[in-house]
C-alpha atoms as a PDB file:
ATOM      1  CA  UNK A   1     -21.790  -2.729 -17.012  1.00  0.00           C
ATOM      2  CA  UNK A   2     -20.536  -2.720 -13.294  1.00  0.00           C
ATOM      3  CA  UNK A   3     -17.818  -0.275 -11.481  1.00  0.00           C
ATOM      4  CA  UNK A   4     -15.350  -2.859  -9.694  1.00  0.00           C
ATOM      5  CA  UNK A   5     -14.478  -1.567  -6.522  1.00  0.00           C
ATOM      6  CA  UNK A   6     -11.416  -2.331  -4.567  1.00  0.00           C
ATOM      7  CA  UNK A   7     -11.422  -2.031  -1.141  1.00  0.00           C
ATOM      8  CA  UNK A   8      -8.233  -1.825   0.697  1.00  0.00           C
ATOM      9  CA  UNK A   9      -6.417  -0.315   4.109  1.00  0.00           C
ATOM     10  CA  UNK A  10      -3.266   1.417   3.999  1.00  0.00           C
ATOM     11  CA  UNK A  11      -0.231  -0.240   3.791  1.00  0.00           C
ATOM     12  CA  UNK A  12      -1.978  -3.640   2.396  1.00  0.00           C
ATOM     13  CA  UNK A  13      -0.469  -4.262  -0.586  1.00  0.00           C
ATOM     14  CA  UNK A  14      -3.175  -2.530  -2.628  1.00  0.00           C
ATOM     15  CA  UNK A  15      -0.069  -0.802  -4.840  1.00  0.00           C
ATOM     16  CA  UNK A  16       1.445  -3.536  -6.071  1.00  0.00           C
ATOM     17  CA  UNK A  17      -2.361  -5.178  -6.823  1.00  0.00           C
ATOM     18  CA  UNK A  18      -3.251  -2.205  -8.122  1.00  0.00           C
ATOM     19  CA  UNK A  19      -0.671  -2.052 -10.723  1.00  0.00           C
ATOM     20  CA  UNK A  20      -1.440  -5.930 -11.481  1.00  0.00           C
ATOM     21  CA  UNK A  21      -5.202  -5.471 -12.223  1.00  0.00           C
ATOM     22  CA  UNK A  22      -4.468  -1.919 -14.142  1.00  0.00           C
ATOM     23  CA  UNK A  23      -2.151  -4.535 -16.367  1.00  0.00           C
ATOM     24  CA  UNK A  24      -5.095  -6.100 -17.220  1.00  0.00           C
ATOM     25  CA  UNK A  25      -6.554  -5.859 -20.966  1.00  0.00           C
ATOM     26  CA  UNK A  26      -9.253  -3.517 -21.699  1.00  0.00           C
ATOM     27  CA  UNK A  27      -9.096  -1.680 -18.268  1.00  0.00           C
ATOM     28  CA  UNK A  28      -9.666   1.834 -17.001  1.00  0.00           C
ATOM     29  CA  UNK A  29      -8.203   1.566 -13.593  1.00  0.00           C
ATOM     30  CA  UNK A  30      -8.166   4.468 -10.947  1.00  0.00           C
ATOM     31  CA  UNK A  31      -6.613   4.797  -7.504  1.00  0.00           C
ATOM     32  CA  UNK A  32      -6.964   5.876  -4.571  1.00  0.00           C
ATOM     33  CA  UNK A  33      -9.990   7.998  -5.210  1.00  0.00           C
ATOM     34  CA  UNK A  34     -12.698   8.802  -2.885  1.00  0.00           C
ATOM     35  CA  UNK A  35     -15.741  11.252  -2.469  1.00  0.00           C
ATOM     36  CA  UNK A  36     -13.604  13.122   0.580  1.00  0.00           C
ATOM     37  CA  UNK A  37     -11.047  13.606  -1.787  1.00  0.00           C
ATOM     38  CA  UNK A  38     -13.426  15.463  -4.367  1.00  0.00           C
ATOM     39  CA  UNK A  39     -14.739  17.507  -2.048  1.00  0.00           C
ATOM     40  CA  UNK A  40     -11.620  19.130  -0.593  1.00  0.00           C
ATOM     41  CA  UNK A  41     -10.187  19.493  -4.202  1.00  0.00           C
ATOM     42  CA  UNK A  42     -13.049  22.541  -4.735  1.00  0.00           C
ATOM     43  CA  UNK A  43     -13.103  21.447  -8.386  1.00  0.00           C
ATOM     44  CA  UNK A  44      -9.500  21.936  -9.201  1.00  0.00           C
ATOM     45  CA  UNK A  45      -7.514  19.107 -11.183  1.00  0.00           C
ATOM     46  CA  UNK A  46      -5.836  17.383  -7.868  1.00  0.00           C
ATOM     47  CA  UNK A  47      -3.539  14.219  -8.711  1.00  0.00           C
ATOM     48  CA  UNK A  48      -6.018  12.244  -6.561  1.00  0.00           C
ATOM     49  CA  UNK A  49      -9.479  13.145  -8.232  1.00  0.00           C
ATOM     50  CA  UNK A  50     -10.996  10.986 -10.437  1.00  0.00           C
ATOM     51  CA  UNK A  51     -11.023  14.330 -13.575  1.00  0.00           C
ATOM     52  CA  UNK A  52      -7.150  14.211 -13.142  1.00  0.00           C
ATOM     53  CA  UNK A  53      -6.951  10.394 -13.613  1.00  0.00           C
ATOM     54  CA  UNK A  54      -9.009   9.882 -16.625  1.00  0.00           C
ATOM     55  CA  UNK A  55      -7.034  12.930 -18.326  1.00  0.00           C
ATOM     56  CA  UNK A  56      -3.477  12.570 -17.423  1.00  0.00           C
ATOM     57  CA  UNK A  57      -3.576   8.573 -17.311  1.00  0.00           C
ATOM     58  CA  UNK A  58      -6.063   7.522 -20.554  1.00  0.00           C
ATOM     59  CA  UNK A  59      -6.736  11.088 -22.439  1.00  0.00           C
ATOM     60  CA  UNK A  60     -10.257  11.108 -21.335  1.00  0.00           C
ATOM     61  CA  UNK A  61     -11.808  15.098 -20.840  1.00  0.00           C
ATOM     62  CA  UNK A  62     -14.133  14.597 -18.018  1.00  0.00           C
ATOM     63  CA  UNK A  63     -17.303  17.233 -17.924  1.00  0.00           C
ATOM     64  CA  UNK A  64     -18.892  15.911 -14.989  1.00  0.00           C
ATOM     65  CA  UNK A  65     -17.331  16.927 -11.147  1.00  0.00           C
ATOM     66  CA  UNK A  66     -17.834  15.276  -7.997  1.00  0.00           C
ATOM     67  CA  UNK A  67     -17.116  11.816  -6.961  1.00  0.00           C
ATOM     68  CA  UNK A  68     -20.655  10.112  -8.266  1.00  0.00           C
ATOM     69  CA  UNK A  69     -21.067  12.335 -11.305  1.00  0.00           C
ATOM     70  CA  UNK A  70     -17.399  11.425 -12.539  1.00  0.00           C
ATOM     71  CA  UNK A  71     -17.758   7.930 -11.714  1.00  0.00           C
ATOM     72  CA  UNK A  72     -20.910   7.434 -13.879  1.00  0.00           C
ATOM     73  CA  UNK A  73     -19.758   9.696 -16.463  1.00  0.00           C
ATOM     74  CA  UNK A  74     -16.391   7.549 -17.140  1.00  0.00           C
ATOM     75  CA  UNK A  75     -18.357   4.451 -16.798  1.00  0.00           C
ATOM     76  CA  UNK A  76     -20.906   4.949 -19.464  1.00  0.00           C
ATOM     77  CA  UNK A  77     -17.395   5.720 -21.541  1.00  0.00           C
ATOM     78  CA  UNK A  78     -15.931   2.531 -20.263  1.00  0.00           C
ATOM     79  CA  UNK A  79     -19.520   1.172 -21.432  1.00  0.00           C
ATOM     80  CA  UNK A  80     -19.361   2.696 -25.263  1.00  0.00           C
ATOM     81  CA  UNK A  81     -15.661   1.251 -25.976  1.00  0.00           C
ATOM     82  CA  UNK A  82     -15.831  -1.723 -23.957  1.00  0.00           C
ATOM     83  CA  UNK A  83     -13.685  -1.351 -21.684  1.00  0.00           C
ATOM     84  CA  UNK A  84     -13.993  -2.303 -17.675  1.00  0.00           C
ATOM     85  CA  UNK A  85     -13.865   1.098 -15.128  1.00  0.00           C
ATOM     86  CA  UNK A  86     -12.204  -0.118 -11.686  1.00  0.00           C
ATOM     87  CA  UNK A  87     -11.687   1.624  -8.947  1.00  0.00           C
ATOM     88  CA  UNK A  88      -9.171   1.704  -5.929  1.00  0.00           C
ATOM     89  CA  UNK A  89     -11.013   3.295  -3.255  1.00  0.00           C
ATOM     90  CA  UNK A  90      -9.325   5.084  -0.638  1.00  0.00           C
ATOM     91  CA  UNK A  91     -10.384   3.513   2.196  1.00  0.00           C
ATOM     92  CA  UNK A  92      -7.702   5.089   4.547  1.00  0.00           C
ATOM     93  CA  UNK A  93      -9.454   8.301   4.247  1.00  0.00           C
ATOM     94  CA  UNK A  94     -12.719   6.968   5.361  1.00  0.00           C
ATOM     95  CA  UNK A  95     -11.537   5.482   9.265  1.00  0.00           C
ATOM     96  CA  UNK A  96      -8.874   7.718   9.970  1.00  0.00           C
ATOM     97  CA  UNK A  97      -8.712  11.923  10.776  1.00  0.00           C
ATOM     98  CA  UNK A  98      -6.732  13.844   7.796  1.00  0.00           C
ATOM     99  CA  UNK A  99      -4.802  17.083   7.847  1.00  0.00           C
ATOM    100  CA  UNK A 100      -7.606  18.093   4.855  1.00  0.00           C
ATOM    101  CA  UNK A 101     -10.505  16.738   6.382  1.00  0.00           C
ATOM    102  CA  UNK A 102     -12.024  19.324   8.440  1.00  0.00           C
ATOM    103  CA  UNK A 103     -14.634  16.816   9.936  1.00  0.00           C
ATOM    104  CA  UNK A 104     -14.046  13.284  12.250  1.00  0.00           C
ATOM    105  CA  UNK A 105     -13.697  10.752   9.619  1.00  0.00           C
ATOM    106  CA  UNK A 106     -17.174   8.675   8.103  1.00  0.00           C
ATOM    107  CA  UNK A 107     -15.997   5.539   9.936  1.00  0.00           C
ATOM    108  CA  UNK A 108     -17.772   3.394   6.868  1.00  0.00           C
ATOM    109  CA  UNK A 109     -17.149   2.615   3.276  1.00  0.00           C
ATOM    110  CA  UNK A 110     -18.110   5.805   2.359  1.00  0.00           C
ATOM    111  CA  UNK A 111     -17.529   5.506  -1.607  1.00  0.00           C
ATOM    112  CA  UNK A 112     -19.788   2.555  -1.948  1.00  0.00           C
ATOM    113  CA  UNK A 113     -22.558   4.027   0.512  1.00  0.00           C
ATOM    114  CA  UNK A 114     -22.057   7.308  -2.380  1.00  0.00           C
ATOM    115  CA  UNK A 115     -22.428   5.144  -5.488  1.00  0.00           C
ATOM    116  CA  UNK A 116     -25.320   2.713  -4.199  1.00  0.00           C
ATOM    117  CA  UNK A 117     -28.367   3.298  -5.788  1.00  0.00           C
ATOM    118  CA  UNK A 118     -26.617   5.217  -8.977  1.00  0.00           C
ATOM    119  CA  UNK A 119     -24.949   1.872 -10.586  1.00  0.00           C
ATOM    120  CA  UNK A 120     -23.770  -1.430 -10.177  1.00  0.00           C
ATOM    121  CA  UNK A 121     -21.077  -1.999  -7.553  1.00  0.00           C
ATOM    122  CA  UNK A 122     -19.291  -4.812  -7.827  1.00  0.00           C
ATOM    123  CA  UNK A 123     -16.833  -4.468  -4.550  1.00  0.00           C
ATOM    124  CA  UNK A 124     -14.361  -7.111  -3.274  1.00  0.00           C
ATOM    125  CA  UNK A 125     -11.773  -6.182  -0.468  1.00  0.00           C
ATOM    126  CA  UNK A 126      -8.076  -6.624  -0.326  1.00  0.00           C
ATOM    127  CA  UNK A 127      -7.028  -7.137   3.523  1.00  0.00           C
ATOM    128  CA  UNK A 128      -4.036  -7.451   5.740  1.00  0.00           C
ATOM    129  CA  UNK A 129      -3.320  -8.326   8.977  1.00  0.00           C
ATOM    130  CA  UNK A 130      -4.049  -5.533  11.145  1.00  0.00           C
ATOM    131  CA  UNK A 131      -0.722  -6.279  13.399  1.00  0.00           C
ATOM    132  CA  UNK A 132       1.465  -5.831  10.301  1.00  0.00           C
ATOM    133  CA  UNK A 133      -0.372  -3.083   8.927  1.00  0.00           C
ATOM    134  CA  UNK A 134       0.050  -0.995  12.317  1.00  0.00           C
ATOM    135  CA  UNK A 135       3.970  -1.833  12.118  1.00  0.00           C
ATOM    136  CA  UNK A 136       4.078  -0.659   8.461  1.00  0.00           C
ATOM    137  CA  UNK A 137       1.691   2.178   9.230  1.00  0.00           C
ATOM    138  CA  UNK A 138       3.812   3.623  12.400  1.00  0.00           C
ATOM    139  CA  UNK A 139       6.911   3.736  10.757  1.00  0.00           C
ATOM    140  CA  UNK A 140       5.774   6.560   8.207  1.00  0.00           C
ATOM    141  CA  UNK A 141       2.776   8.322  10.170  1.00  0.00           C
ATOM    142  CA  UNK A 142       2.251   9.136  13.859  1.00  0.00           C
ATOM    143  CA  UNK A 143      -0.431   6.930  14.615  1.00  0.00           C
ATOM    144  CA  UNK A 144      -1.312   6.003  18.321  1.00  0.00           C
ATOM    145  CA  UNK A 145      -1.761   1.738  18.557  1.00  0.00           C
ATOM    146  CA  UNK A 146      -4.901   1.929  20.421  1.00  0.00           C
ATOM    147  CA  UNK A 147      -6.999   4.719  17.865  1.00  0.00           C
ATOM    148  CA  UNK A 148      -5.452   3.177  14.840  1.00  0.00           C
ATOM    149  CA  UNK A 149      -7.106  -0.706  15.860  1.00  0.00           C
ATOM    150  CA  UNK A 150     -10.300   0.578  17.302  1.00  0.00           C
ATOM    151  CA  UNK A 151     -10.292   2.453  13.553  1.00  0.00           C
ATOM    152  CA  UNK A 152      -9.631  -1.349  12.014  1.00  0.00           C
ATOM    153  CA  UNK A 153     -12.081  -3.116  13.845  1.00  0.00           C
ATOM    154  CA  UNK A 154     -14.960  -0.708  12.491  1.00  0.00           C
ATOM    155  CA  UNK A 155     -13.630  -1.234   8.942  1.00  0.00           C
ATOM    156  CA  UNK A 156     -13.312  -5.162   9.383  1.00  0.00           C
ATOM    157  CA  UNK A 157     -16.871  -4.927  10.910  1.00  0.00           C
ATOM    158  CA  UNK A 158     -18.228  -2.755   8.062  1.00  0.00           C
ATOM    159  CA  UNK A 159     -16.586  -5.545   5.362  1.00  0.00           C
ATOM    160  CA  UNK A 160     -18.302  -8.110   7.272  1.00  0.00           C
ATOM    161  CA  UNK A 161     -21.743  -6.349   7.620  1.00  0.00           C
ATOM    162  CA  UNK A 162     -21.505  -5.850   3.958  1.00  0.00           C
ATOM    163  CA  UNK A 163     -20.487  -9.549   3.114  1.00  0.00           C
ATOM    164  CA  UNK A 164     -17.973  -8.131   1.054  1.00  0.00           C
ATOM    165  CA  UNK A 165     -15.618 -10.819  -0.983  1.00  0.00           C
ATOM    166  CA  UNK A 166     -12.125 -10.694   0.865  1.00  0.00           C
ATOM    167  CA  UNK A 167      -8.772 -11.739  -0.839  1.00  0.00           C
ATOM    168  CA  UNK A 168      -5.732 -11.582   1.584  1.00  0.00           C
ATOM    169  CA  UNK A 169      -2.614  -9.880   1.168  1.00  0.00           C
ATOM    170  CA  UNK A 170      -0.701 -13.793   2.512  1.00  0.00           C
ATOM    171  CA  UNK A 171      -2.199 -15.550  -0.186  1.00  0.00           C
ATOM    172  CA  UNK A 172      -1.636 -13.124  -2.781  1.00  0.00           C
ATOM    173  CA  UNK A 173       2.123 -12.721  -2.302  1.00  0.00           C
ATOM    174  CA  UNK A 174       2.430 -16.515  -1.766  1.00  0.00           C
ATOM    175  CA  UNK A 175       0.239 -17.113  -5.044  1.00  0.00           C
ATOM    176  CA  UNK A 176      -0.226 -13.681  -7.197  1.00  0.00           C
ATOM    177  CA  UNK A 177      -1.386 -15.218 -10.267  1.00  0.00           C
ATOM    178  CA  UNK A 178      -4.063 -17.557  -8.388  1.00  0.00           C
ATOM    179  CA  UNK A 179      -5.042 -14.871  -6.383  1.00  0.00           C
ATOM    180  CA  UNK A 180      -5.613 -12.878  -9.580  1.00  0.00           C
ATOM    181  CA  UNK A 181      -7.736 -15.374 -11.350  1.00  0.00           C
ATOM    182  CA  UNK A 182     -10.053 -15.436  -8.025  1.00  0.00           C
ATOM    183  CA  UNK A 183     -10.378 -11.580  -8.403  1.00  0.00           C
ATOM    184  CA  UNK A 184     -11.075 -11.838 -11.736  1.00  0.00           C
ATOM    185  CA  UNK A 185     -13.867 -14.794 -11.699  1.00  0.00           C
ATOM    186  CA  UNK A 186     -14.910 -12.218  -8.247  1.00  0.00           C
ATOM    187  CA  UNK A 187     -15.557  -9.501 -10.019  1.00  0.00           C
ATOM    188  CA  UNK A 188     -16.319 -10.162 -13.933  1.00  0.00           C
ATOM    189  CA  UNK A 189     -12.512  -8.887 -15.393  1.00  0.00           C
ATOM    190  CA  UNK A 190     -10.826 -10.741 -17.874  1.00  0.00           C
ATOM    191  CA  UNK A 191      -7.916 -12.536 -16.975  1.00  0.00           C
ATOM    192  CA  UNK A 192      -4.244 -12.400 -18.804  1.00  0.00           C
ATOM    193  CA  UNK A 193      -0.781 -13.064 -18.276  1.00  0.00           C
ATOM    194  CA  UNK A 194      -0.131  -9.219 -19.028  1.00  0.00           C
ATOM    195  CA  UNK A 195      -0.692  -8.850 -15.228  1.00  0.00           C
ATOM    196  CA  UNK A 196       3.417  -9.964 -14.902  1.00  0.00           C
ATOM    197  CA  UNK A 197       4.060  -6.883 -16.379  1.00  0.00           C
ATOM    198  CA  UNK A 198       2.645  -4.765 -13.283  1.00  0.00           C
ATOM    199  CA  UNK A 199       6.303  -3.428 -12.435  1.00  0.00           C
ATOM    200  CA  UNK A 200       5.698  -1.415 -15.661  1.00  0.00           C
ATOM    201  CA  UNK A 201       2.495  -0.011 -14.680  1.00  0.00           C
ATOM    202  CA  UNK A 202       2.789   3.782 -13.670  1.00  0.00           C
ATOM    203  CA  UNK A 203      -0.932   4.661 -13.511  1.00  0.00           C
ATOM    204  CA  UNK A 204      -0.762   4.418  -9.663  1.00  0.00           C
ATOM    205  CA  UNK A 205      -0.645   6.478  -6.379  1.00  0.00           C
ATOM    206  CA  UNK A 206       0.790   5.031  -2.982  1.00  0.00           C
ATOM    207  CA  UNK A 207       3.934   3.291  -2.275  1.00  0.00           C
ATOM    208  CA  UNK A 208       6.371   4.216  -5.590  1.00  0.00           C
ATOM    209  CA  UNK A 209       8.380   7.268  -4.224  1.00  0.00           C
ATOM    210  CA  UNK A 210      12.004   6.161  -3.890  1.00  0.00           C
ATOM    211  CA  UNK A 211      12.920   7.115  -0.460  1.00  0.00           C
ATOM    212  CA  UNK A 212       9.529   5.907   0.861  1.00  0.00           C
ATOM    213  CA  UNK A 213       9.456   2.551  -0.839  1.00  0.00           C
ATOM    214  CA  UNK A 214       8.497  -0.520   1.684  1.00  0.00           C
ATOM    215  CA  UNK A 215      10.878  -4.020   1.945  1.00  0.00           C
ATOM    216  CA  UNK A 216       8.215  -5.909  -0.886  1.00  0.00           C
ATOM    217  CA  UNK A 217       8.889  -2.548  -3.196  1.00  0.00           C
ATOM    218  CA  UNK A 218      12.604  -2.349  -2.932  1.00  0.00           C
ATOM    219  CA  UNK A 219      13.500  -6.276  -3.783  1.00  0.00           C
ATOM    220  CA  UNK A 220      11.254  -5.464  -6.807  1.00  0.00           C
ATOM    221  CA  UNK A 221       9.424  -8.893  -6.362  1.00  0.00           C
ATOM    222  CA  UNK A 222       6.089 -10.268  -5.058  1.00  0.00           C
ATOM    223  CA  UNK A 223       7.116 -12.264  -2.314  1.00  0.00           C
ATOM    224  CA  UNK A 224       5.954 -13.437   1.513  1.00  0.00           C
ATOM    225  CA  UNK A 225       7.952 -11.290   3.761  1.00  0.00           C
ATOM    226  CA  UNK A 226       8.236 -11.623   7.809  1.00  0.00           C
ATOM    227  CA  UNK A 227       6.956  -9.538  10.175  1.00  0.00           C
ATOM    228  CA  UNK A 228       9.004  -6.908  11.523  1.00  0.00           C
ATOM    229  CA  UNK A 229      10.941  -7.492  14.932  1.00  0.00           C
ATOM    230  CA  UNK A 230       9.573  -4.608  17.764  1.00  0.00           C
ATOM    231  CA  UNK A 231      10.579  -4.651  20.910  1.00  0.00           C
ATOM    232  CA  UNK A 232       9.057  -6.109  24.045  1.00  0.00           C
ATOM    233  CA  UNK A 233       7.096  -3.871  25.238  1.00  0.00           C
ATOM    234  CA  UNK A 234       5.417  -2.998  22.474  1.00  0.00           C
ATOM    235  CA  UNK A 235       4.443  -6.801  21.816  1.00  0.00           C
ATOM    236  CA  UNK A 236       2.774  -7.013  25.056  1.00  0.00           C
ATOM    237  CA  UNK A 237       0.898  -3.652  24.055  1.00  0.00           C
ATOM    238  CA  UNK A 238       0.150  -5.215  21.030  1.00  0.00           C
ATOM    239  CA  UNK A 239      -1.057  -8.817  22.353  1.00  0.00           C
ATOM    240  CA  UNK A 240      -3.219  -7.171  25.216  1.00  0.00           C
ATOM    241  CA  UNK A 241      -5.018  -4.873  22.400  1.00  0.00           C
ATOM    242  CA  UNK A 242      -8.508  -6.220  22.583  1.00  0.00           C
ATOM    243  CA  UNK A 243      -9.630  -4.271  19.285  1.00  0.00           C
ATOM    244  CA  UNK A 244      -7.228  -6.144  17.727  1.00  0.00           C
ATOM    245  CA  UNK A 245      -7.692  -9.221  18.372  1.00  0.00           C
ATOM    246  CA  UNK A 246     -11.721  -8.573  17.229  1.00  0.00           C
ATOM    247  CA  UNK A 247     -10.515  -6.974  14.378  1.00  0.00           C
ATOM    248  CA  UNK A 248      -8.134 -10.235  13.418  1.00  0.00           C
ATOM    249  CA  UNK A 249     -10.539 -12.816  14.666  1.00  0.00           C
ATOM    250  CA  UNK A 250     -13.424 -11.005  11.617  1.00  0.00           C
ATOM    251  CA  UNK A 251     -10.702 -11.198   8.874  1.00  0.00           C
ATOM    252  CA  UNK A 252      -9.340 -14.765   9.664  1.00  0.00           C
ATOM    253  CA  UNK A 253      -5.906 -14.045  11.392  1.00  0.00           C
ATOM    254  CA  UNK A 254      -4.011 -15.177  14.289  1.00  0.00           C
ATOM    255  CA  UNK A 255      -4.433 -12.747  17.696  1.00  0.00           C
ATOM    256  CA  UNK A 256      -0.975 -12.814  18.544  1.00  0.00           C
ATOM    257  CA  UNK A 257       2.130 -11.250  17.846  1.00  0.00           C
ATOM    258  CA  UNK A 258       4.123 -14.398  17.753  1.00  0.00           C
ATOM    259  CA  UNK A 259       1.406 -15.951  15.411  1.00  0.00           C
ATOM    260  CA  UNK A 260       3.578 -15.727  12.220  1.00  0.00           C
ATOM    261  CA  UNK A 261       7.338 -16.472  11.627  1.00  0.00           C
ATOM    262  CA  UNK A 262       8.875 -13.071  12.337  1.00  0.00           C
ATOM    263  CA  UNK A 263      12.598 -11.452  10.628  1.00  0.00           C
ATOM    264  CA  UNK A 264      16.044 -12.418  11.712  1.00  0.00           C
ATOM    265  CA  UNK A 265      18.427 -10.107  13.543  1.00  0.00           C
ATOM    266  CA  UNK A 266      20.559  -9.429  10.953  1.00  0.00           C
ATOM    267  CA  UNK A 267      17.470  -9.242   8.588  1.00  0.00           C
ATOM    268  CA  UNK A 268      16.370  -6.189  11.258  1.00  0.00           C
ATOM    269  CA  UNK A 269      19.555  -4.875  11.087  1.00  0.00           C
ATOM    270  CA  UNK A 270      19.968  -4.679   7.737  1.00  0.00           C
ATOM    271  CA  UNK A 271      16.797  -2.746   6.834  1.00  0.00           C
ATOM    272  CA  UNK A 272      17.384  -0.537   9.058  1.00  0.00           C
ATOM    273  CA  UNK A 273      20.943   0.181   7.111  1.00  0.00           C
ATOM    274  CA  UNK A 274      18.496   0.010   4.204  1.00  0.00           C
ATOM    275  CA  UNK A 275      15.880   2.922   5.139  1.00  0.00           C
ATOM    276  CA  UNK A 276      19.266   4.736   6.262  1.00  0.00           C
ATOM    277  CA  UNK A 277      20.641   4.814   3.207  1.00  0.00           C
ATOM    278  CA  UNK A 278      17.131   5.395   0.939  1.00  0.00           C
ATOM    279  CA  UNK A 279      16.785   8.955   3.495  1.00  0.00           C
ATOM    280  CA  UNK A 280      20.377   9.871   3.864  1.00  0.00           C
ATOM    281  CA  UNK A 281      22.573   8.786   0.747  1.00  0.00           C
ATOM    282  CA  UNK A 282      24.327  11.789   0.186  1.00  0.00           C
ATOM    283  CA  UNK A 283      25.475  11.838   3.668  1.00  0.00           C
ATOM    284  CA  UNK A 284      25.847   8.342   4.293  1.00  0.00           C
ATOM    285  CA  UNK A 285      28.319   8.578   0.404  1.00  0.00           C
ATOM    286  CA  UNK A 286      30.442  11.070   2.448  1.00  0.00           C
ATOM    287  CA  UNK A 287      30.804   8.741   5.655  1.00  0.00           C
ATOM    288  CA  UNK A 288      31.778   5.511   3.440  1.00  0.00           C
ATOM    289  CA  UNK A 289      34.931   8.045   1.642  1.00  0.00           C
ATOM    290  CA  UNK A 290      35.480   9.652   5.309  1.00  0.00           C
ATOM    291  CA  UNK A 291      36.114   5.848   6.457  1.00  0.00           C
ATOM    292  CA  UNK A 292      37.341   4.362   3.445  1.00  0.00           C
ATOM    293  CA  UNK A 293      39.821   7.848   3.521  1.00  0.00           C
ATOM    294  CA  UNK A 294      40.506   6.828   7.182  1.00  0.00           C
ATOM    295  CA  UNK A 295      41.289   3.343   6.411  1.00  0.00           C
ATOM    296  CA  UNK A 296      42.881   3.412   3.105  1.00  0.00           C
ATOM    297  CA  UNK A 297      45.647   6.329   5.443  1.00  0.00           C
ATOM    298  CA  UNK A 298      46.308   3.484   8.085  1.00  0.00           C
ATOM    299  CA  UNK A 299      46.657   0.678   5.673  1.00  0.00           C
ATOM    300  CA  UNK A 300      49.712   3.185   4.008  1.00  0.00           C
ATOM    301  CA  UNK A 301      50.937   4.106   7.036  1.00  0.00           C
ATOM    302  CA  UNK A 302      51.646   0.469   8.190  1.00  0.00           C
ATOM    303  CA  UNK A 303      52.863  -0.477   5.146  1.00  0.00           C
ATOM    304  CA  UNK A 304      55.813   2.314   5.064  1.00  0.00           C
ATOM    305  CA  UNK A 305      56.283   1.457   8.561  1.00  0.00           C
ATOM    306  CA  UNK A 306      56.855  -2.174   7.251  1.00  0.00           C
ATOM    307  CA  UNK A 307      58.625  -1.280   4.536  1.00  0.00           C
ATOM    308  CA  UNK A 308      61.418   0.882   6.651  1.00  0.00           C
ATOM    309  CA  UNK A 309      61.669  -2.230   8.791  1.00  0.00           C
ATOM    310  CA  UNK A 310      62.298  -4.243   5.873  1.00  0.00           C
ATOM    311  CA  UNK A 311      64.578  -2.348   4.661  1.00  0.00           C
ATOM    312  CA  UNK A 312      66.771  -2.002   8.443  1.00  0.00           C
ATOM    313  CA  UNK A 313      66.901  -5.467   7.977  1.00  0.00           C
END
């Protein structure tokens, strides 16, 4: 039996796919593990590590520790109760400097490099395009535009070098359950219907905090969203960004900013009011009664004054 491996950036969608494919029947699904991760956990049961997983999420005591040990380990138990072992790599960790890692990053796909040779990998990669990703990426981490696509080009590069099977993030909001069934014919998974029931799924890691959640979380629906408005100067960074046009051009996407239909005004303005109120709700619950107090004293005010007139009359 093969370890499914899912390759996928940060901020690609790889949550929400997760929790489909880990809706799947007779799955062992875990995510966002990788071999840095292991090796700054020292051992110790770490929410990310592949030990924690299999015991918090499906009861399974692991004996083996390290990223290759514990991957072969669970898959020869995946193997005994047929079941399928798949695996969300985190592919983030791999491109781009950490607080924990005290070395530059591996700049390749450092999980499947780990595991070749010790089983069958059966990888397929989950992409996005790299403008979007550096939009959704720079609103939550401090991430200069010109490191973060000369990082994306060397991971589009590696997926190509590899001839690694890539599904897009487009087609799979625009189609989920097509998108599904390629995955699944990809990668030897059975398919099922129980994959609706991914808003159900809590065996995940990534976007799912509250205050953090992105637009796609929040409406609670898999749906095509527009790109986020910027302003001009940082579409003419963006559009004279020769890493990311390379990086774009390898993964099938338009080189522009102005390549895809992009949000409304008010559709701008109103997330904003959104992420406002997600971070500040307490304090944003006192300025609606402060106004609403404010408003509700003028309204009385002009209505005795009216009424005193009414009665001069």
């Amino acid at each position: 039996m093969s370890v499914v491996t899912m390759i996928c950036f940060a901020r690609s969608g790889g949550t929400v796919l997760n929790q489909c494919l880990g809706s799947l029947p007779n799955v062992i699904m875990l995510s966002e593990v990788h071999p840095l991760v292991e090796d700054w956990s020292n051992g110790k049961m770490s929410p990310r590590t592949i030990k924690h997983q299999a015991k918090n999420w499906y009861q399974i005591d692991l004996k083996s520790s390290g990223f290759v040990e514990s991957v072969l380990e669970l898959e020869e138990i995946c193997r005994r109760s047929g079941r399928q072992l798949i695996i969300r790599d985190w592919t983030f960790g791999g491109y781009f400097p950490f607080d924990k890692n005290p070395s530059p990053p591996a700049d390749k796909l450092l999980s499947l490099e780990t595991l070749e040779g010790r089983c069958e990998v059966v990888p397929f990669c989950f992409v996005r395009d790299a403008i979007d990703v550096w939009i959704s990426l720079a609103m939550r981490l401090p991430v200069k535009m010109q490191t973060f696509f000369v990082q994306c080009l060397k991971y589009a590069q590696d997926i190509k070098t590899r001839n690694i099977p890539v599904f897009k993030y487009e087609e799979f909001v625009r189609n989920p359950e097509g998108i599904i069934r390629q995955i699944c014919r990809c990668a030897g998974l059975e398919f099922s219907d129980s994959w609706k029931n991914y808003i159900s799924y809590d065996k995940v890691t990534g976007d799912t905090k509250f205050d953090r959640l992105s637009r796609g979380r929040r409406i609670g629906i898999i749906r095509r969203l527009p790109r986020r408005r910027l302003s001009k100067k940082k579409i003419i960074e963006i559009n004279q960004c020769e890493e990311m046009k390379r990086a774009n051009e390898l993964l099938g996407y338009p080189t522009s900013y102005y390549g895809v239909e992009r949000e409304s005004v008010f559709s701008a303005i109103s997330e904003k009011c959104n992420r406002f109120i997600s971070r500040y709700p307490s304090g944003l619950i006192r300025m609606l009664r402060r106004w609403t107090g404010e408003q509700n004293t003028i309204y009385n005010q002009l209505a005795f004054k009216k009424s005193n007139e009414h009665r001069g009359k």
